[in-house]
C-alpha atoms as a PDB file:
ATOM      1  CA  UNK A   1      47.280  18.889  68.172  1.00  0.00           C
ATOM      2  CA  UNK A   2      45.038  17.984  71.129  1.00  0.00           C
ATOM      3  CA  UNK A   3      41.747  20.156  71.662  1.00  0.00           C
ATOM      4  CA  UNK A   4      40.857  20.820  75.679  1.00  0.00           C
ATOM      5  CA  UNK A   5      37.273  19.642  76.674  1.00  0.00           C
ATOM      6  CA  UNK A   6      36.542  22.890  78.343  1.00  0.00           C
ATOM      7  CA  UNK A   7      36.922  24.456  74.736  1.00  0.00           C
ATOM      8  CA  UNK A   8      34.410  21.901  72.956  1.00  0.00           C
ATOM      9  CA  UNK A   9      30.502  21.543  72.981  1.00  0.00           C
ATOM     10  CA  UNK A  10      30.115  18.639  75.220  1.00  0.00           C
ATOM     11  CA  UNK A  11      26.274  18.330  76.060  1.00  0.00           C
ATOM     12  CA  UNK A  12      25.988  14.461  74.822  1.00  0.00           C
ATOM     13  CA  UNK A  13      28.944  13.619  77.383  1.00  0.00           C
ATOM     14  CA  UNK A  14      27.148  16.117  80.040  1.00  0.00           C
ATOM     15  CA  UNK A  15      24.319  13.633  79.696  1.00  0.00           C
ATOM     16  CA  UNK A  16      26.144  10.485  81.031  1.00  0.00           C
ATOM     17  CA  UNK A  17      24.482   9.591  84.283  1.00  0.00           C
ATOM     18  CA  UNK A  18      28.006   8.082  85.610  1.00  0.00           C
ATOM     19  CA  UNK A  19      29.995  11.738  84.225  1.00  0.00           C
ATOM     20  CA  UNK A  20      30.819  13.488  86.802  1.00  0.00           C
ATOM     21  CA  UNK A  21      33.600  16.096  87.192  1.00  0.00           C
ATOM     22  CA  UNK A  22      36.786  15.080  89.287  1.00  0.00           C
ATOM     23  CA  UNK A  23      39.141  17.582  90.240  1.00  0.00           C
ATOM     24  CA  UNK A  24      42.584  15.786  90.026  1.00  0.00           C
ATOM     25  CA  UNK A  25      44.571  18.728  92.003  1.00  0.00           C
ATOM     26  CA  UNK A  26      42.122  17.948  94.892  1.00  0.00           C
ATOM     27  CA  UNK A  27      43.629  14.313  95.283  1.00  0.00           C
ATOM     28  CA  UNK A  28      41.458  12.048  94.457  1.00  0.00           C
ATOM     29  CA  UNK A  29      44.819   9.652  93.665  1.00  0.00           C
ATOM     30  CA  UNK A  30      46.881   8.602  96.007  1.00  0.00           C
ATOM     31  CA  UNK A  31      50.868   9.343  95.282  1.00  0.00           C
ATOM     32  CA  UNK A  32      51.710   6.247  93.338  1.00  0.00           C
ATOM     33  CA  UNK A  33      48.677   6.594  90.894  1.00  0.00           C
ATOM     34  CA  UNK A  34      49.959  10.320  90.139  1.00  0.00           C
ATOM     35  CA  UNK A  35      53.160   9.038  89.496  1.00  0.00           C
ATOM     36  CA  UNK A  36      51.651   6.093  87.184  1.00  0.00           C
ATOM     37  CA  UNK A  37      49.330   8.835  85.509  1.00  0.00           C
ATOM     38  CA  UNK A  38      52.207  10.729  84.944  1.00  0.00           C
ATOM     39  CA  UNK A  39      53.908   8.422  82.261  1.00  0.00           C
ATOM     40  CA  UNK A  40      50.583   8.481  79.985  1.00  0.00           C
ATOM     41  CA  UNK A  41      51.690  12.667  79.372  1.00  0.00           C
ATOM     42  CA  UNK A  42      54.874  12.434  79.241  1.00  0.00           C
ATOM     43  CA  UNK A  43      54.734   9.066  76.691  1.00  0.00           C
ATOM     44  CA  UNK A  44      52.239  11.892  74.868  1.00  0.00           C
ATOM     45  CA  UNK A  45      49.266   9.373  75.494  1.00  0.00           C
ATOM     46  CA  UNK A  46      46.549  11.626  76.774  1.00  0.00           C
ATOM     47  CA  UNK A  47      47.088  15.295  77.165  1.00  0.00           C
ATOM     48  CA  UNK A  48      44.134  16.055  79.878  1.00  0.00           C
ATOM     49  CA  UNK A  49      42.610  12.988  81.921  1.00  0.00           C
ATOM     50  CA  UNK A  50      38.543  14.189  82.289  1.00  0.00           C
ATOM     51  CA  UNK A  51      36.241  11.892  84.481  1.00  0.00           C
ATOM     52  CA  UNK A  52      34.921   9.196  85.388  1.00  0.00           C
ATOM     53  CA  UNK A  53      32.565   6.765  82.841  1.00  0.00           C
ATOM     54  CA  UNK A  54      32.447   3.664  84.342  1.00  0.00           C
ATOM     55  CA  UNK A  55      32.694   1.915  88.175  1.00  0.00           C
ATOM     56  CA  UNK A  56      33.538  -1.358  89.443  1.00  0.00           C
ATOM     57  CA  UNK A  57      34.564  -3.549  91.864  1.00  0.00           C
ATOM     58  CA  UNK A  58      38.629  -3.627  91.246  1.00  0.00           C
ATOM     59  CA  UNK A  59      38.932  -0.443  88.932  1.00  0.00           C
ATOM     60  CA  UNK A  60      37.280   2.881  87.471  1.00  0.00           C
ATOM     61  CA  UNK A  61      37.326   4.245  83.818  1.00  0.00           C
ATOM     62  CA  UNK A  62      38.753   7.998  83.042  1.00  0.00           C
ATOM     63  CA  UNK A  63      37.832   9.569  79.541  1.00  0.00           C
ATOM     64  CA  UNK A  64      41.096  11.678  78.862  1.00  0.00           C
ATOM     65  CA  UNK A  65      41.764  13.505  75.659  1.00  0.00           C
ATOM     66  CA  UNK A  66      44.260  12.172  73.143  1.00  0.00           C
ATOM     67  CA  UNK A  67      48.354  12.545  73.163  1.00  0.00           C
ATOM     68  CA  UNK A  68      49.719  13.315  70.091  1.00  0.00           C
ATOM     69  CA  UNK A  69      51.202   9.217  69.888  1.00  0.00           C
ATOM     70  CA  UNK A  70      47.352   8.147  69.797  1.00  0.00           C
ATOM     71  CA  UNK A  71      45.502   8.809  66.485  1.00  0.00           C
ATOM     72  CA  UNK A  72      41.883   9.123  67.888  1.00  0.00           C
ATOM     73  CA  UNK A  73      40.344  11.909  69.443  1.00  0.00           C
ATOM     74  CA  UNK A  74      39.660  10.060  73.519  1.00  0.00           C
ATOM     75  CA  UNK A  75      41.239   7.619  75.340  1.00  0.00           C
ATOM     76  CA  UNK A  76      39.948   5.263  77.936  1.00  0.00           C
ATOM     77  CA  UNK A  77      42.397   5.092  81.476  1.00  0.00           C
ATOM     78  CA  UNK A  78      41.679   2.581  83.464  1.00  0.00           C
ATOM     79  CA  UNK A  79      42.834   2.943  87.383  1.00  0.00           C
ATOM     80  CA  UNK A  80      43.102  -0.040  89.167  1.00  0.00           C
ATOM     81  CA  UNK A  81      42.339   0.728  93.205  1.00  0.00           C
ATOM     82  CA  UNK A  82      45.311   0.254  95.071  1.00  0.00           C
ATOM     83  CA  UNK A  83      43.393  -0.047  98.125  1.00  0.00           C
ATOM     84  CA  UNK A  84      40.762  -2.914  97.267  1.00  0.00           C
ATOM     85  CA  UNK A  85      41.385  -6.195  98.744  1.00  0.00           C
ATOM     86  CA  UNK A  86      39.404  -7.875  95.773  1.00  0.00           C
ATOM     87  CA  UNK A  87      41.904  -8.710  94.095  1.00  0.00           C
ATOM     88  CA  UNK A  88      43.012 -11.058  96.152  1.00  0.00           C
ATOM     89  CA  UNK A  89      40.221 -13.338  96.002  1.00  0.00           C
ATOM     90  CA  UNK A  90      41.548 -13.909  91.538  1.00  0.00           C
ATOM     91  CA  UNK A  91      45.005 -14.916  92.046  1.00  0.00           C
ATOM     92  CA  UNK A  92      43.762 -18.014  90.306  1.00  0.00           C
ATOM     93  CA  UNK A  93      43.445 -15.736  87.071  1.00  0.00           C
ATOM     94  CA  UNK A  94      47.067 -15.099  87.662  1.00  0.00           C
ATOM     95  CA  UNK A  95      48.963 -17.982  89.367  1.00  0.00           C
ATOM     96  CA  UNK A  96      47.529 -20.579  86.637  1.00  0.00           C
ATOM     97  CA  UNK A  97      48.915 -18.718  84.174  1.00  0.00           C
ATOM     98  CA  UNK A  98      52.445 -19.378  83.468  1.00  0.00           C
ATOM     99  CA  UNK A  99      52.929 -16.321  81.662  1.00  0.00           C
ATOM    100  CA  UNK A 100      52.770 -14.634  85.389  1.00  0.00           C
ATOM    101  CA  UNK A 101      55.184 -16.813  88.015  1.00  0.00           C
ATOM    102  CA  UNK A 102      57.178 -14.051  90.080  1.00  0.00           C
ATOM    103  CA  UNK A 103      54.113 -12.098  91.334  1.00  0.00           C
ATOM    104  CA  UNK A 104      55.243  -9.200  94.543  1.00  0.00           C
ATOM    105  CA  UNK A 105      54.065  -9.692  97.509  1.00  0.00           C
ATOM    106  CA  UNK A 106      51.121  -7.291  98.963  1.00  0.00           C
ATOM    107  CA  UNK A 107      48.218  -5.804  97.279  1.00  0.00           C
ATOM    108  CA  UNK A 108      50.402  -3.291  94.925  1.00  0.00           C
ATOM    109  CA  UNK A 109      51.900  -6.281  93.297  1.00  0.00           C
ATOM    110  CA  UNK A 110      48.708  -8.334  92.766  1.00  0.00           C
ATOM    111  CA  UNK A 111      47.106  -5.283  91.348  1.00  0.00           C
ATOM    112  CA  UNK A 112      50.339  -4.161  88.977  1.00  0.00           C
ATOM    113  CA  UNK A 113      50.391  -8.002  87.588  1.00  0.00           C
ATOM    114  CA  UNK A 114      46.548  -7.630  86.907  1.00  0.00           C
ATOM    115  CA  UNK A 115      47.371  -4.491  85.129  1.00  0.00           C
ATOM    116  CA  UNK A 116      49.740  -5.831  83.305  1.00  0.00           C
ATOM    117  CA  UNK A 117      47.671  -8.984  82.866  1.00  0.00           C
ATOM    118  CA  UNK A 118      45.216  -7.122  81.063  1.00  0.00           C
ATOM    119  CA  UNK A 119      47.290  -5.240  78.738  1.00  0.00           C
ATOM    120  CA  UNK A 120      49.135  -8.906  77.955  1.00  0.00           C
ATOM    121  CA  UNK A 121      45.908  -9.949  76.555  1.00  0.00           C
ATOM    122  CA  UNK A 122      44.405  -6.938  74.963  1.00  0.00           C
ATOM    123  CA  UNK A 123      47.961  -6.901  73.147  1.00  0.00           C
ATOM    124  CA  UNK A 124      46.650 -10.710  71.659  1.00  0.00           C
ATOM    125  CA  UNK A 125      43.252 -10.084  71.272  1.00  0.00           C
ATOM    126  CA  UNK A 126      44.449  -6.809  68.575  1.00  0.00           C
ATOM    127  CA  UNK A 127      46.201  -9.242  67.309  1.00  0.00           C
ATOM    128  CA  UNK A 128      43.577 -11.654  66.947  1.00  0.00           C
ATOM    129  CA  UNK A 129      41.530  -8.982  65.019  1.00  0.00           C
ATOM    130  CA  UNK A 130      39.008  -8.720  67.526  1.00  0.00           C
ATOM    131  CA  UNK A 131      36.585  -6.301  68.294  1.00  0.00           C
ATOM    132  CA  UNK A 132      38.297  -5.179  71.663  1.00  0.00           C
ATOM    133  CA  UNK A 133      39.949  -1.999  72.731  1.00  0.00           C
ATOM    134  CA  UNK A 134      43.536  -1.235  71.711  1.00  0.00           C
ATOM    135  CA  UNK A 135      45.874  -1.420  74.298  1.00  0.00           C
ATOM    136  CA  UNK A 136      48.299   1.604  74.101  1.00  0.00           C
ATOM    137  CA  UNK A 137      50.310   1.818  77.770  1.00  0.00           C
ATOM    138  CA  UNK A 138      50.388   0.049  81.161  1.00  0.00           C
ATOM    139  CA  UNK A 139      52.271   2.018  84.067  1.00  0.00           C
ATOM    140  CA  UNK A 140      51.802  -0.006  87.683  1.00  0.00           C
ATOM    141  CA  UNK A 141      47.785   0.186  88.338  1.00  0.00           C
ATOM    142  CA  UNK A 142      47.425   2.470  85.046  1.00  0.00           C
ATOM    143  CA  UNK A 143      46.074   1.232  81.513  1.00  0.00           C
ATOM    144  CA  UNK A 144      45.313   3.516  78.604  1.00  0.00           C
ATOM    145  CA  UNK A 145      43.382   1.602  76.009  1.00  0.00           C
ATOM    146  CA  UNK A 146      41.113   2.704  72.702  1.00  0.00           C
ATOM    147  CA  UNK A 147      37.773   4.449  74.044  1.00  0.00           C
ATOM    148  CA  UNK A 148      34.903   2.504  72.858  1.00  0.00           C
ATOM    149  CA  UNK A 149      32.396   5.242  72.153  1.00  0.00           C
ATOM    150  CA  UNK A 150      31.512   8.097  69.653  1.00  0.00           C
ATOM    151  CA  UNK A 151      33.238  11.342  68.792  1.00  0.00           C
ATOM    152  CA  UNK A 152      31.940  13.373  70.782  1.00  0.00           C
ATOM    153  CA  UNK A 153      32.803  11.129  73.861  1.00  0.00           C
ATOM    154  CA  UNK A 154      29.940   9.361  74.622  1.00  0.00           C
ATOM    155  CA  UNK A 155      30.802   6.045  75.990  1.00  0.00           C
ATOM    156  CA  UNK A 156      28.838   2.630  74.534  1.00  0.00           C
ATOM    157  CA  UNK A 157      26.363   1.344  76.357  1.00  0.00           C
ATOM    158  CA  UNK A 158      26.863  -2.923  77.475  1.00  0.00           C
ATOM    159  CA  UNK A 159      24.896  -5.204  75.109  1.00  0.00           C
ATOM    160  CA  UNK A 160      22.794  -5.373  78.654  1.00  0.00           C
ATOM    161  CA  UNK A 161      21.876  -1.862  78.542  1.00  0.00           C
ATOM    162  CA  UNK A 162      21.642  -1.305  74.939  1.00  0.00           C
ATOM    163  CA  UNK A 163      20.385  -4.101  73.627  1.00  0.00           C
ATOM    164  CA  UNK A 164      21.037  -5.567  70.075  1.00  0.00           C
ATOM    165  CA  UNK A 165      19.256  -4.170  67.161  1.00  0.00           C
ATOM    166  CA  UNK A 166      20.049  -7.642  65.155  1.00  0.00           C
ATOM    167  CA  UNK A 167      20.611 -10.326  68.151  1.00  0.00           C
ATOM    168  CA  UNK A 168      21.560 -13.376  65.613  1.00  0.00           C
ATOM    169  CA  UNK A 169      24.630 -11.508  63.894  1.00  0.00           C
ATOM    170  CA  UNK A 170      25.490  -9.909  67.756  1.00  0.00           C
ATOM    171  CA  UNK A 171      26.003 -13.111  68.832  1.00  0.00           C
ATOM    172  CA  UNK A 172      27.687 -14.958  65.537  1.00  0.00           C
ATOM    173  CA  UNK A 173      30.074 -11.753  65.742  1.00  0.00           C
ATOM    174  CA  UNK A 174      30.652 -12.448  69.734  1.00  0.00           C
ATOM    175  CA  UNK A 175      31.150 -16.241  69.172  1.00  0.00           C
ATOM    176  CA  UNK A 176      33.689 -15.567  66.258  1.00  0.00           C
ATOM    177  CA  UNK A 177      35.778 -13.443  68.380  1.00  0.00           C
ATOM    178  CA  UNK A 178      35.852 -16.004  71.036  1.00  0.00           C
ATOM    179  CA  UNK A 179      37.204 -18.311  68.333  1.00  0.00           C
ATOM    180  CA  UNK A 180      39.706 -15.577  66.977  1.00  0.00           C
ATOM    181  CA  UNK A 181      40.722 -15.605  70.613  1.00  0.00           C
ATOM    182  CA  UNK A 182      41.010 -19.140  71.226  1.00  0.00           C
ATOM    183  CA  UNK A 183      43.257 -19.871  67.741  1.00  0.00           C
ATOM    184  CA  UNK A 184      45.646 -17.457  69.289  1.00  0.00           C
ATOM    185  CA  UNK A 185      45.599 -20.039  73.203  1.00  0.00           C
ATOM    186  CA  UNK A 186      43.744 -17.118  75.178  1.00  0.00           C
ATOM    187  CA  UNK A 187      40.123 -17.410  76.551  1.00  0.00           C
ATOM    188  CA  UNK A 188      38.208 -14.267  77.666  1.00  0.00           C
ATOM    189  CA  UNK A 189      37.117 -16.123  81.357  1.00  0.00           C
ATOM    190  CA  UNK A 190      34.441 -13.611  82.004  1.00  0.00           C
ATOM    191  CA  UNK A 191      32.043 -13.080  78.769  1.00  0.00           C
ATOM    192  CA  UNK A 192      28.600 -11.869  80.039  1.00  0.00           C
ATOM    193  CA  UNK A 193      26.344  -8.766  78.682  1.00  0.00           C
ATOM    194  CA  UNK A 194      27.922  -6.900  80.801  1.00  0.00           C
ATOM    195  CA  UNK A 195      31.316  -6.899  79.349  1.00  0.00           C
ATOM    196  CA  UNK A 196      30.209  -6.285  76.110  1.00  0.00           C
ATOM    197  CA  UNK A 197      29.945  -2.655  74.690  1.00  0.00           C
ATOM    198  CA  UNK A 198      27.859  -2.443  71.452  1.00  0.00           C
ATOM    199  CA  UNK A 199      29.285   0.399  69.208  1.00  0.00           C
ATOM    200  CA  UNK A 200      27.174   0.585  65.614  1.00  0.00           C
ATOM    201  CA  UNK A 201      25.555  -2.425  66.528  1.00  0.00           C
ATOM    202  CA  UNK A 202      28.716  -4.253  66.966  1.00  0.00           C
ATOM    203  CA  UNK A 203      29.749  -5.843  70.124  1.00  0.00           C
ATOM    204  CA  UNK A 204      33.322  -5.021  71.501  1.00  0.00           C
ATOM    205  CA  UNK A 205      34.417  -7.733  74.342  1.00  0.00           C
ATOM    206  CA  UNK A 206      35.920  -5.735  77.380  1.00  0.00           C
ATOM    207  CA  UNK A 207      37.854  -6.512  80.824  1.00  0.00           C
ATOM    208  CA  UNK A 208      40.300  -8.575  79.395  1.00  0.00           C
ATOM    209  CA  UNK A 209      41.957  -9.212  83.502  1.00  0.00           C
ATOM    210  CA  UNK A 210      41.199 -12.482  84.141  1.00  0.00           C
ATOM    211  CA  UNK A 211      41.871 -13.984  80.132  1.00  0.00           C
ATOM    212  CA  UNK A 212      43.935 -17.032  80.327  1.00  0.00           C
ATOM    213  CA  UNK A 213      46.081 -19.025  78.138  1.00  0.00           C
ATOM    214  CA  UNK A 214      44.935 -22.673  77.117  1.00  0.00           C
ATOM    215  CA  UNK A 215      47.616 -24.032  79.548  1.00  0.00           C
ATOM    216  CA  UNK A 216      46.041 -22.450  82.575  1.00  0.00           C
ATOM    217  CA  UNK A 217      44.159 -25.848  84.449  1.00  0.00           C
ATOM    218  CA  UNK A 218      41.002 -24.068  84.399  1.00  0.00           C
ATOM    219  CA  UNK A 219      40.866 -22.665  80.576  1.00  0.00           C
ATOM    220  CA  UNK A 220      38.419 -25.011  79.896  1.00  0.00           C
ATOM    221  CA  UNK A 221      36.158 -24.854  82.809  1.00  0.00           C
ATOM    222  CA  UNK A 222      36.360 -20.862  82.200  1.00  0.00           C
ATOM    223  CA  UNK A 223      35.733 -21.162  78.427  1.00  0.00           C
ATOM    224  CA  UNK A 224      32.640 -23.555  78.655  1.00  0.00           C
ATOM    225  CA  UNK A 225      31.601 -20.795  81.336  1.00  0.00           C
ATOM    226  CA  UNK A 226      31.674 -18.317  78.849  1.00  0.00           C
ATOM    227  CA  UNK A 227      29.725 -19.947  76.322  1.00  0.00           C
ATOM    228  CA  UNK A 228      26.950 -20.640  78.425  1.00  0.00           C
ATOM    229  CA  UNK A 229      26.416 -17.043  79.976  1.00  0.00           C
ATOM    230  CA  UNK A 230      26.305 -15.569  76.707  1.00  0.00           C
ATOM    231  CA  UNK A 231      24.150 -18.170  75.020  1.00  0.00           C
ATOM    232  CA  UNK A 232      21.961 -18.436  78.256  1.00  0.00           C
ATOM    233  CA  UNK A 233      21.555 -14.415  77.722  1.00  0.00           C
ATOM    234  CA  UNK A 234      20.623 -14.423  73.501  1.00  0.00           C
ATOM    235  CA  UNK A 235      18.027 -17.479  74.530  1.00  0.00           C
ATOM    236  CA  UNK A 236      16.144 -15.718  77.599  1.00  0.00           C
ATOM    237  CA  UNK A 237      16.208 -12.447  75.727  1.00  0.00           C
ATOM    238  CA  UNK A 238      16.142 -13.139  71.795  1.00  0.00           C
ATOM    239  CA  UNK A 239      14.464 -16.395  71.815  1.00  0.00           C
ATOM    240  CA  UNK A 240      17.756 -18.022  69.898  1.00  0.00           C
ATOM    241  CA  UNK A 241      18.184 -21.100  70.982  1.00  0.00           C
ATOM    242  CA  UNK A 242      22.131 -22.398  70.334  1.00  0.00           C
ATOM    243  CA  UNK A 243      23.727 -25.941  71.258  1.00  0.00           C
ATOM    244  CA  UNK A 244      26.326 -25.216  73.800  1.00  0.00           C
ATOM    245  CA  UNK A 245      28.442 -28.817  72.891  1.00  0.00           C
ATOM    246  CA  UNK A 246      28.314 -27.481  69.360  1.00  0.00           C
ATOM    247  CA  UNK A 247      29.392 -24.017  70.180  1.00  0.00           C
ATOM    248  CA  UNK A 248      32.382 -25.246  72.053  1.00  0.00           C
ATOM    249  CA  UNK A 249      33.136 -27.697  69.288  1.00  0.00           C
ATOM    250  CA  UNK A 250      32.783 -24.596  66.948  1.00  0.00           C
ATOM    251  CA  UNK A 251      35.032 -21.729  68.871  1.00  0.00           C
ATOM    252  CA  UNK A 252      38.170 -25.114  69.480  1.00  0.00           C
ATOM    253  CA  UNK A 253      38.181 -26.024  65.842  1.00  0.00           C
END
């Protein structure tokens, strides 16, 4: 049985500087959203969608409480803005990859594809075994995924924010999920401090979007990216100092 945030102690989540209430009946979505949110209740996903944890450019993040199909006590929605035109400036992401040919035309399609984009490759990173969120639903601009946080709904911080307690395992744990990534033809495309959430002092890679397949013409350009943002960050900040030729020859192997 789900329990109702209003009936639970919830000073630690009161504390988030980015929580603040939304009043869904007020219409803060737009019709199609509703309609998208709509499926996460009725597929028993999340019983009561809260507010707001995160912001960014393309998409916000919803804490909701749990459905009874999801085992843990939150779940992380994702609502990709309908309205932004931002999207439209990463078709790359999407027309290199030939997992995604027959994209709609208009700014509702490009987003739904990215949606469904992301939930593609969350799907193989679980697989993988990587320390990523669990993809549970995608509905048009809608994605319900595992909340990365702790039970009492406190979101993790980003390695940027929070820091790492023991930087040389962070980063062997970071690298080894790139290369549990890779083995399965997908590369993150956008690894930086900032998409990394550190829960118990391990990091969790997030924003899975603009992951592509090894066949995409840029997969290597992206993945050598990678490698040197997050190596560039553990040097500046840690002092550990890690061959970048090496590191690529160590995440393709």
């Amino acid at each position: 049985m789900s329990r109702m945030v209003s009936k639970r102690k919830r000073s630690s989540r009161e504390d988030y500087p980015l929580s603040e209430q939304l009043k869904i009946e007020e219409g803060v979505f737009e019709r199609r959203t509703m309609l998208h949110i709509k499926k996460l209740f009725t597929r028993n996903i999340i019983s009561k969608l809260e507010f707001i944890i995160a912001k960014g450019k393309e998409a916000d993040v919803y804490i909701a409480d749990h459905g009874s199909s999801v085992p843990s006590d939150f779940v992380a929605v994702k609502i990709f803005r309908l309205e932004t035109s931002s999207f439209e400036k990463r078709t790359d992401y999407i027309n290199g990859d030939p997992r995604f040919f027959r994209i709609k035309s208009g700014i509702s399609g490009i987003v739904n594809e990215w949606c469904k984009k992301e939930y593609s490759n969350l799907r193989i990173a679980e697989a993988a075994g990587l320390h990523s969120p669990k993809p549970y639903l995608f509905n048009g601009n809608i994605l319900a995924m595992e909340f990365i946080g702790d039970s009492e709904g406190k979101p993790s911080q980003s390695l940027k924010a929070a820091g790492a307690a023991d930087p040389v395992n962070a980063l062997d744990s970071i690298l080894e999920d790139m290369k549990k990534l890779y083995s399965r033809d997908l590369i993150h495309g956008d690894i930086s401090e900032y998409n990394i959430l550190m829960k118990d002092e391990v990091p969790y890679l997030i924003d899975f979007g603009q992951a592509v397949v090894k066949d995409h013409p840029k997969a290597e350009e992206f993945l050598k990216r990678d490698i040197s943002v997050i190596l560039s960050y553990f040097r500046k900040n840690y002092g550990i100092s890690r061959n970048e030729d090496e590191s690529f020859k160590q995440i393709t192997s």
